[in-house]
PDB file of N, CA and C in Angstrom:
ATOM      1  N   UNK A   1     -10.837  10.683 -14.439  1.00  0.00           N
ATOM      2  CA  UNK A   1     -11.937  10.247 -13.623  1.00  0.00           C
ATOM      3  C   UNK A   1     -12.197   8.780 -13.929  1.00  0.00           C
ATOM      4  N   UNK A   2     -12.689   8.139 -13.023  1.00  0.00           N
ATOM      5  CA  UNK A   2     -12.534   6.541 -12.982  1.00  0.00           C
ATOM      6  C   UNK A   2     -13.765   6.268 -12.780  1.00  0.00           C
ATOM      7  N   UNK A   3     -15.102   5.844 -13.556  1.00  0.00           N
ATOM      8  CA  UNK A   3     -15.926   5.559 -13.005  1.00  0.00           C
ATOM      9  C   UNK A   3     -16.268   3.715 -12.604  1.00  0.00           C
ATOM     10  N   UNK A   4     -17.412   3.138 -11.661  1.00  0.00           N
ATOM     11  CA  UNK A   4     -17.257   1.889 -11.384  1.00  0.00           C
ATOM     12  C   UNK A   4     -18.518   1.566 -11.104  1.00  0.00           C
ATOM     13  N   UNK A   5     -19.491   0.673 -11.954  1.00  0.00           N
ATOM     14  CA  UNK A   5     -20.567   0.537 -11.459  1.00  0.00           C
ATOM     15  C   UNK A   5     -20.314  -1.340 -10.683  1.00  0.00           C
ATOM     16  N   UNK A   6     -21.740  -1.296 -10.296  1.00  0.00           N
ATOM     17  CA  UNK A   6     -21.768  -2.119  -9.236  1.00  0.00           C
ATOM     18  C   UNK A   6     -23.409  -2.883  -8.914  1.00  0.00           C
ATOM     19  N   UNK A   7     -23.875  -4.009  -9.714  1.00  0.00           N
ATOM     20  CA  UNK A   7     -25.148  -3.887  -9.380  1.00  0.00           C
ATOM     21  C   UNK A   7     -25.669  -5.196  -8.397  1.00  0.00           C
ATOM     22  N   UNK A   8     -26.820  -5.244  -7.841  1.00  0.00           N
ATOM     23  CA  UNK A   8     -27.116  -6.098  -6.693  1.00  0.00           C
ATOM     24  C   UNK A   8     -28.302  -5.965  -6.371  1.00  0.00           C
ATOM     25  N   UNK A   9     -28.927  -6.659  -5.771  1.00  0.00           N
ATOM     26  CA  UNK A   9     -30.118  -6.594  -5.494  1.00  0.00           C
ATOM     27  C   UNK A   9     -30.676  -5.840  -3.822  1.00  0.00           C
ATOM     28  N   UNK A  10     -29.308  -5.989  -3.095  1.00  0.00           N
ATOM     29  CA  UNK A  10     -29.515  -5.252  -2.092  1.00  0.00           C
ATOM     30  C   UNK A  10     -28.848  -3.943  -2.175  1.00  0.00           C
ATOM     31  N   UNK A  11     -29.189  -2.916  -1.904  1.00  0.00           N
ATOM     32  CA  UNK A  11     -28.329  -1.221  -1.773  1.00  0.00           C
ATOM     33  C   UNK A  11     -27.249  -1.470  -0.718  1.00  0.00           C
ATOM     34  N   UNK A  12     -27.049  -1.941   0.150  1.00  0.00           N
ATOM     35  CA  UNK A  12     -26.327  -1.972   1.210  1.00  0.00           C
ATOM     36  C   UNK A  12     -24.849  -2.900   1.079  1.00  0.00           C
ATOM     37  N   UNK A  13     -25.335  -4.024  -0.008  1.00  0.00           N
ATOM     38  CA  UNK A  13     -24.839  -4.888  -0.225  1.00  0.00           C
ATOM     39  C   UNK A  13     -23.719  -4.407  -1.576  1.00  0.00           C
ATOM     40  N   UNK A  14     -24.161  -3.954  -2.339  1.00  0.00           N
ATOM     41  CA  UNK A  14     -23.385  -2.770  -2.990  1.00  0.00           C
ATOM     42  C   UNK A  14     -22.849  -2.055  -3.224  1.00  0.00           C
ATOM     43  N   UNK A  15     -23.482  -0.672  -2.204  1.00  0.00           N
ATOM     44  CA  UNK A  15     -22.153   0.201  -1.752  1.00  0.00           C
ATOM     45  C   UNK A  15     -21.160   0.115  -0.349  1.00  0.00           C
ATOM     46  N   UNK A  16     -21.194  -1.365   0.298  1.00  0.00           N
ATOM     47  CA  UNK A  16     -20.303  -2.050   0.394  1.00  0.00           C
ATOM     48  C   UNK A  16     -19.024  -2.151  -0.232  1.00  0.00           C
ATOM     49  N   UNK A  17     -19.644  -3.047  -1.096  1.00  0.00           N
ATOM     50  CA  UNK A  17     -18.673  -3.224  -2.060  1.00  0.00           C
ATOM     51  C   UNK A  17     -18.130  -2.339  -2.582  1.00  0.00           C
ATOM     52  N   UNK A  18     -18.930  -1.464  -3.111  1.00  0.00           N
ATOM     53  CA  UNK A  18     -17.914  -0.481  -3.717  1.00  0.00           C
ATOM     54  C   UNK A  18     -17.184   0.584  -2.524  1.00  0.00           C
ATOM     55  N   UNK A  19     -17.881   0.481  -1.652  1.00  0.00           N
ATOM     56  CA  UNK A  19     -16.601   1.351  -0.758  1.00  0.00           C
ATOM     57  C   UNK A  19     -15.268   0.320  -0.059  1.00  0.00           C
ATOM     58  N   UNK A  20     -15.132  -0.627  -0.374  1.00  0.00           N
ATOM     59  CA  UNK A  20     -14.052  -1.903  -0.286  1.00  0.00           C
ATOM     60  C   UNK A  20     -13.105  -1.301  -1.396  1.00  0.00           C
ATOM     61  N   UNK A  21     -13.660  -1.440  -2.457  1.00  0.00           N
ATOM     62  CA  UNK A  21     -12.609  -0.353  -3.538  1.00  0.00           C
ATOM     63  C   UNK A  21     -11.838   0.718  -3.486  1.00  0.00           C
ATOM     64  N   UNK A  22     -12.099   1.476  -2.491  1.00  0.00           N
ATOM     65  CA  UNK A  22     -11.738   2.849  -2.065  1.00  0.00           C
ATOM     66  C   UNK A  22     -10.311   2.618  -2.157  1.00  0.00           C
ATOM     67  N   UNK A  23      -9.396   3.160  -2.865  1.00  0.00           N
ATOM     68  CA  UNK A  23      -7.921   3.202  -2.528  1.00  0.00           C
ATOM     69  C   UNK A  23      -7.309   4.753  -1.882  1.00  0.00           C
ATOM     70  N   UNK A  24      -6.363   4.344  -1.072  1.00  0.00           N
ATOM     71  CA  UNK A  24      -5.329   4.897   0.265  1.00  0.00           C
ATOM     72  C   UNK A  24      -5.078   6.639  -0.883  1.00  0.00           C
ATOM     73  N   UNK A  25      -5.821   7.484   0.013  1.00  0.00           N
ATOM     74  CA  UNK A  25      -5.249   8.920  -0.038  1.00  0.00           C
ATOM     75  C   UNK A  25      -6.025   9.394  -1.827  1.00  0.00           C
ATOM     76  N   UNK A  26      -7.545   8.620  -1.776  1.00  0.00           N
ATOM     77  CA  UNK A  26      -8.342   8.995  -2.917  1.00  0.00           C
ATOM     78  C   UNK A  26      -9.788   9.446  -2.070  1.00  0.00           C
ATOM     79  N   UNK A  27     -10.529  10.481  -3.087  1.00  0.00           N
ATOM     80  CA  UNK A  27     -11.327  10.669  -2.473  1.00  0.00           C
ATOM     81  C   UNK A  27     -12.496  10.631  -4.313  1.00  0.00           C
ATOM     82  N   UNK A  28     -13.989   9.705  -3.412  1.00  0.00           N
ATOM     83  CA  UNK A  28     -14.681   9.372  -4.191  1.00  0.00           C
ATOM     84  C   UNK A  28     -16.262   9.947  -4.488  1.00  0.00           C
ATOM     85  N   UNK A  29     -16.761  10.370  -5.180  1.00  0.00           N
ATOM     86  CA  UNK A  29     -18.773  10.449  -4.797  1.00  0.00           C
ATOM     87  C   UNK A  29     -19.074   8.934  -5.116  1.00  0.00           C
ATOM     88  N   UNK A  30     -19.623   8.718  -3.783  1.00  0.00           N
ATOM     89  CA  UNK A  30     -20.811   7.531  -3.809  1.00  0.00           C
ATOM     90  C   UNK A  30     -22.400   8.233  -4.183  1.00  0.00           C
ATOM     91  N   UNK A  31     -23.115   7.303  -5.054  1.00  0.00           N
ATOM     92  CA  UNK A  31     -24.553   7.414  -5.230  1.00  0.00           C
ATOM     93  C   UNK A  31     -24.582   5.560  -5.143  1.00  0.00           C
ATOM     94  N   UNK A  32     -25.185   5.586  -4.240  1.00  0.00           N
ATOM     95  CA  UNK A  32     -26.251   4.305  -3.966  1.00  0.00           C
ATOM     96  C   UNK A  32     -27.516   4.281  -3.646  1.00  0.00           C
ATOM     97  N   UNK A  33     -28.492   3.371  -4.666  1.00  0.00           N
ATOM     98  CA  UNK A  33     -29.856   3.881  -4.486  1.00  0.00           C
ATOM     99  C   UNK A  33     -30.109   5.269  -4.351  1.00  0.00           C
ATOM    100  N   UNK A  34     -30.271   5.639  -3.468  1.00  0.00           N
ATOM    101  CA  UNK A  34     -31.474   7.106  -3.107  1.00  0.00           C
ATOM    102  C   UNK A  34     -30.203   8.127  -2.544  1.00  0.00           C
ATOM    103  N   UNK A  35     -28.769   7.574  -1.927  1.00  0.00           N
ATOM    104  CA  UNK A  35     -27.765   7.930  -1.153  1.00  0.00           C
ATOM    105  C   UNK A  35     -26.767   8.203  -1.610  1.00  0.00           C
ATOM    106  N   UNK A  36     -26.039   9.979  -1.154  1.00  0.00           N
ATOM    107  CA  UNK A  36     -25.130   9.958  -2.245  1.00  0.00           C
ATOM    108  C   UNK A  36     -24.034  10.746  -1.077  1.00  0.00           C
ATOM    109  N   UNK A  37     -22.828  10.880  -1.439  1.00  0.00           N
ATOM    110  CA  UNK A  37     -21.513  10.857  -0.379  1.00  0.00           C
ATOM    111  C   UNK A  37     -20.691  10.665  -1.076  1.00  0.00           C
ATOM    112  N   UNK A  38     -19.975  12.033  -0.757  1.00  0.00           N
ATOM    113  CA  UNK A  38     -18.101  11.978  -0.553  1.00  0.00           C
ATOM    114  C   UNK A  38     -17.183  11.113   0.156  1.00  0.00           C
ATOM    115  N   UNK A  39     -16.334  10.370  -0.257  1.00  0.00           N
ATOM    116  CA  UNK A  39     -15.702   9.395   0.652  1.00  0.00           C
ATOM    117  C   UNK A  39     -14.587   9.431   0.186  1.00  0.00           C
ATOM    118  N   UNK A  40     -14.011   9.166   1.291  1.00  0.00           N
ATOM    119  CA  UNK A  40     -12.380   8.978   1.032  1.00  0.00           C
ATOM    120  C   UNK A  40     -11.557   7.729   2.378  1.00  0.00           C
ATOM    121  N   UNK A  41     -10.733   7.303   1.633  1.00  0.00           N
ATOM    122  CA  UNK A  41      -9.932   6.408   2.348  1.00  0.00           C
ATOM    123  C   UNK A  41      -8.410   7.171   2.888  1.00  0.00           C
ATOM    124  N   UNK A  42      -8.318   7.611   3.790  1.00  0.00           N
ATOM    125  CA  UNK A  42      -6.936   8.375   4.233  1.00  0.00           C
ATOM    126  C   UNK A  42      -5.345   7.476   3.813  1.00  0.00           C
ATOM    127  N   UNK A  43      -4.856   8.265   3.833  1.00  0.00           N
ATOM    128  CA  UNK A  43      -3.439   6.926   3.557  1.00  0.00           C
ATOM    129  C   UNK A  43      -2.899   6.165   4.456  1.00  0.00           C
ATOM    130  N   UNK A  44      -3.803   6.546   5.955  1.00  0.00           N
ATOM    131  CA  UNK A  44      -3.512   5.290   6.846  1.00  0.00           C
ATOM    132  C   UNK A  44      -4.246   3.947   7.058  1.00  0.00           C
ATOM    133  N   UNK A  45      -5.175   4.545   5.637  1.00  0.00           N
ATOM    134  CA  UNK A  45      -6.370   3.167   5.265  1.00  0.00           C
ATOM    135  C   UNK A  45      -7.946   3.470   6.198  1.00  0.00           C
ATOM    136  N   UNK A  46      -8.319   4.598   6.729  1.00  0.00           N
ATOM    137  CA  UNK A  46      -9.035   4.711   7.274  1.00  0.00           C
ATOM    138  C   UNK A  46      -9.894   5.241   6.362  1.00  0.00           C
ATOM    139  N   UNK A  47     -11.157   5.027   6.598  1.00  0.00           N
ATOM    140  CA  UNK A  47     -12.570   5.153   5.761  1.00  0.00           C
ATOM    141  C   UNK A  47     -13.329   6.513   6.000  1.00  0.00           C
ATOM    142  N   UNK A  48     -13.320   7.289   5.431  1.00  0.00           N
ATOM    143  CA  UNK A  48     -14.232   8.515   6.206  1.00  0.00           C
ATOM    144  C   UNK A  48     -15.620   9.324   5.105  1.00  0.00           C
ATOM    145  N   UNK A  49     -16.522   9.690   5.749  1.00  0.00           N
ATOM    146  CA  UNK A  49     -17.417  10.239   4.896  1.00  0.00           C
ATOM    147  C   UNK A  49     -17.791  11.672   5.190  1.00  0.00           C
ATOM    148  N   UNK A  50     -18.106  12.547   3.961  1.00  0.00           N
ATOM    149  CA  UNK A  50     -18.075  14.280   4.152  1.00  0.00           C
ATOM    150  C   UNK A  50     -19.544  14.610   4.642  1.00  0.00           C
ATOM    151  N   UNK A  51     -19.808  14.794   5.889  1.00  0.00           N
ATOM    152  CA  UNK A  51     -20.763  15.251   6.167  1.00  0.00           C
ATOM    153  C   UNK A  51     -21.080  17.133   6.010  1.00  0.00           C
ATOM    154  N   UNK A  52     -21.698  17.314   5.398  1.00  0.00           N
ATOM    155  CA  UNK A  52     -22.077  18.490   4.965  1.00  0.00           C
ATOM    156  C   UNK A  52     -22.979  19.349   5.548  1.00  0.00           C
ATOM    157  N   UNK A  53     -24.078  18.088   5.870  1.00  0.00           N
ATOM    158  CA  UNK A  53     -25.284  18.722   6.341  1.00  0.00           C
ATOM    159  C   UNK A  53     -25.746  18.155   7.716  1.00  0.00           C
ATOM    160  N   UNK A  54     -25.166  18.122   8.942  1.00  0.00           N
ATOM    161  CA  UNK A  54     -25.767  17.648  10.128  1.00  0.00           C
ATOM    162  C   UNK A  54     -26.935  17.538  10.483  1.00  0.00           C
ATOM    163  N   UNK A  55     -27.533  16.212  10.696  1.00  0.00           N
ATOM    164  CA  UNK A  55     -28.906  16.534  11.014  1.00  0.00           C
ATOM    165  C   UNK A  55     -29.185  17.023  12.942  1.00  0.00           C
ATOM    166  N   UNK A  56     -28.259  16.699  13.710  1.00  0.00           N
ATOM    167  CA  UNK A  56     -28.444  17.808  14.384  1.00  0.00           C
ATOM    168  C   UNK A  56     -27.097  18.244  15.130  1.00  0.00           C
ATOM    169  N   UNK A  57     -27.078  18.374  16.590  1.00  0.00           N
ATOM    170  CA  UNK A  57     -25.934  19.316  16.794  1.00  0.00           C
ATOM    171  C   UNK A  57     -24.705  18.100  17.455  1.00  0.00           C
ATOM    172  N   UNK A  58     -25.189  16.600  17.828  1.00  0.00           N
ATOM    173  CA  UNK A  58     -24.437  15.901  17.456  1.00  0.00           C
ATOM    174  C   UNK A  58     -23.590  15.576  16.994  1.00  0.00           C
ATOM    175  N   UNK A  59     -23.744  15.749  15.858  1.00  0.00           N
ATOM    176  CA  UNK A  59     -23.102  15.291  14.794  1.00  0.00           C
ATOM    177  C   UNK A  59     -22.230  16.409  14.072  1.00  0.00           C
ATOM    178  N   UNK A  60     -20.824  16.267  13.991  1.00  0.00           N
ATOM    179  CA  UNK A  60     -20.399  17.831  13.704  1.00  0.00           C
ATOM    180  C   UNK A  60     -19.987  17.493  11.885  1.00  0.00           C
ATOM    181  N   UNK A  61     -20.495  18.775  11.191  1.00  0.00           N
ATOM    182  CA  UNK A  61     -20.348  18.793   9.875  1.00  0.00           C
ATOM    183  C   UNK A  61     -18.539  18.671   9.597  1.00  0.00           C
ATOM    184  N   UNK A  62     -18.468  18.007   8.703  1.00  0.00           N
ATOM    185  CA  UNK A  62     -16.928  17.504   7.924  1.00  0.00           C
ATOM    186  C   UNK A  62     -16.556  16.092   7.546  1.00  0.00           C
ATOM    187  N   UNK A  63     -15.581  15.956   8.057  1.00  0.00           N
ATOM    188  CA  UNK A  63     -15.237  14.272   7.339  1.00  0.00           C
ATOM    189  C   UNK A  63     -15.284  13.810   9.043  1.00  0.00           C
ATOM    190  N   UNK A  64     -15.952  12.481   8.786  1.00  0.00           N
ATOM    191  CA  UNK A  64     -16.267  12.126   9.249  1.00  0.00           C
ATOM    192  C   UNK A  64     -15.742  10.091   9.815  1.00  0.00           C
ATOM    193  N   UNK A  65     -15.499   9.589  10.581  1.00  0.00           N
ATOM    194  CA  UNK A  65     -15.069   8.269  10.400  1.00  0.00           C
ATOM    195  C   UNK A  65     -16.615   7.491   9.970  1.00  0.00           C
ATOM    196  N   UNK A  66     -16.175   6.361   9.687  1.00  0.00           N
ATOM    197  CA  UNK A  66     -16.952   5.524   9.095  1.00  0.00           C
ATOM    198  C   UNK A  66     -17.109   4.125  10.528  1.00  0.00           C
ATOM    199  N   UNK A  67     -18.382   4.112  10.750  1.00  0.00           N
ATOM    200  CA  UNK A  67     -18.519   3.099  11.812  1.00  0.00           C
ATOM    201  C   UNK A  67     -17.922   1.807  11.299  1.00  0.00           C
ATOM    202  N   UNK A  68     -17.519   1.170  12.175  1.00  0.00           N
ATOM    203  CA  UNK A  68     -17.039  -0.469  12.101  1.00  0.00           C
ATOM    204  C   UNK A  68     -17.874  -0.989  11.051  1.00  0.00           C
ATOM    205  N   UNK A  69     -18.996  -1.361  11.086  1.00  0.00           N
ATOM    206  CA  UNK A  69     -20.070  -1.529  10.504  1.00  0.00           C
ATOM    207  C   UNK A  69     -20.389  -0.529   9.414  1.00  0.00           C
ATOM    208  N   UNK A  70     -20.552  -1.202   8.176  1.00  0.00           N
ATOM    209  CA  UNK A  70     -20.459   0.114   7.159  1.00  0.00           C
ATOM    210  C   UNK A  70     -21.572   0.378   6.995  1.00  0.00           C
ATOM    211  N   UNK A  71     -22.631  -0.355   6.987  1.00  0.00           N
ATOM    212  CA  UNK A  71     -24.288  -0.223   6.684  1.00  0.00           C
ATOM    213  C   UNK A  71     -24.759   0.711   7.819  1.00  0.00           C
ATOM    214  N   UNK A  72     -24.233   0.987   8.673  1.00  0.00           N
ATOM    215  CA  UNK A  72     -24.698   1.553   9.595  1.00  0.00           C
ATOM    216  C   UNK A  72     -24.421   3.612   9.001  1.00  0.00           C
ATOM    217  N   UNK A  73     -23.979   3.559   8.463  1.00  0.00           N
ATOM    218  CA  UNK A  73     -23.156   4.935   7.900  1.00  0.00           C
ATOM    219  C   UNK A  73     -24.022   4.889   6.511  1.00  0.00           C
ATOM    220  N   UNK A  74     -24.394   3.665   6.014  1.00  0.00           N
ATOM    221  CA  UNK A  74     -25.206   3.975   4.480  1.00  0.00           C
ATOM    222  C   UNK A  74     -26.488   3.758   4.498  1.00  0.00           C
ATOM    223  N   UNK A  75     -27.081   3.444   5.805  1.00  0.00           N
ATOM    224  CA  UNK A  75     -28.725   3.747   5.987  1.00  0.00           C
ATOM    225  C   UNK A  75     -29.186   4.924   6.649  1.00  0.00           C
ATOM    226  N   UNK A  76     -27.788   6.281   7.099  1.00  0.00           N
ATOM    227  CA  UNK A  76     -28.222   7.323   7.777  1.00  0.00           C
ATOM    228  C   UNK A  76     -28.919   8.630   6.468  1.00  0.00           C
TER     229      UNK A  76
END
């Protein structure tokens, strides 16, 4: 197990960064601030996060892609 801290004054600005780290065909727990997530980078380099708990019927529970925009995926 590999752990990696990361500190900053913004949350967003952070687990950023640390999801930039993510290496090809690993899968990670993020805790940032208050926010915590399974993530993994596929081995075609794509970013995805384990949604578990849908908040509604939208949104379908599993892995999930990661918007263009990463803050947008770490303020939900």
């Amino acid at each position: 197990m590999k752990v990696v801290h990361a500190q900053g004054k913004l949350t967003m600005t952070v687990g950023k960064r640390l999801i930039r780290q993510a290496e090809n065909g690993k899968e990670y727990l993020l805790s940032v601030g208050q926010h915590a997530a399974i993530i993994r980078r596929t081995n075609d380099g794509k970013l995805q996060y384990l949604e578990l708990q849908a908040p509604s019927d939208h949104i379908i529970s599993g892995w999930q892609e990661f918007e263009e925009h990463l803050g947008i995926n770490i303020k939900r």
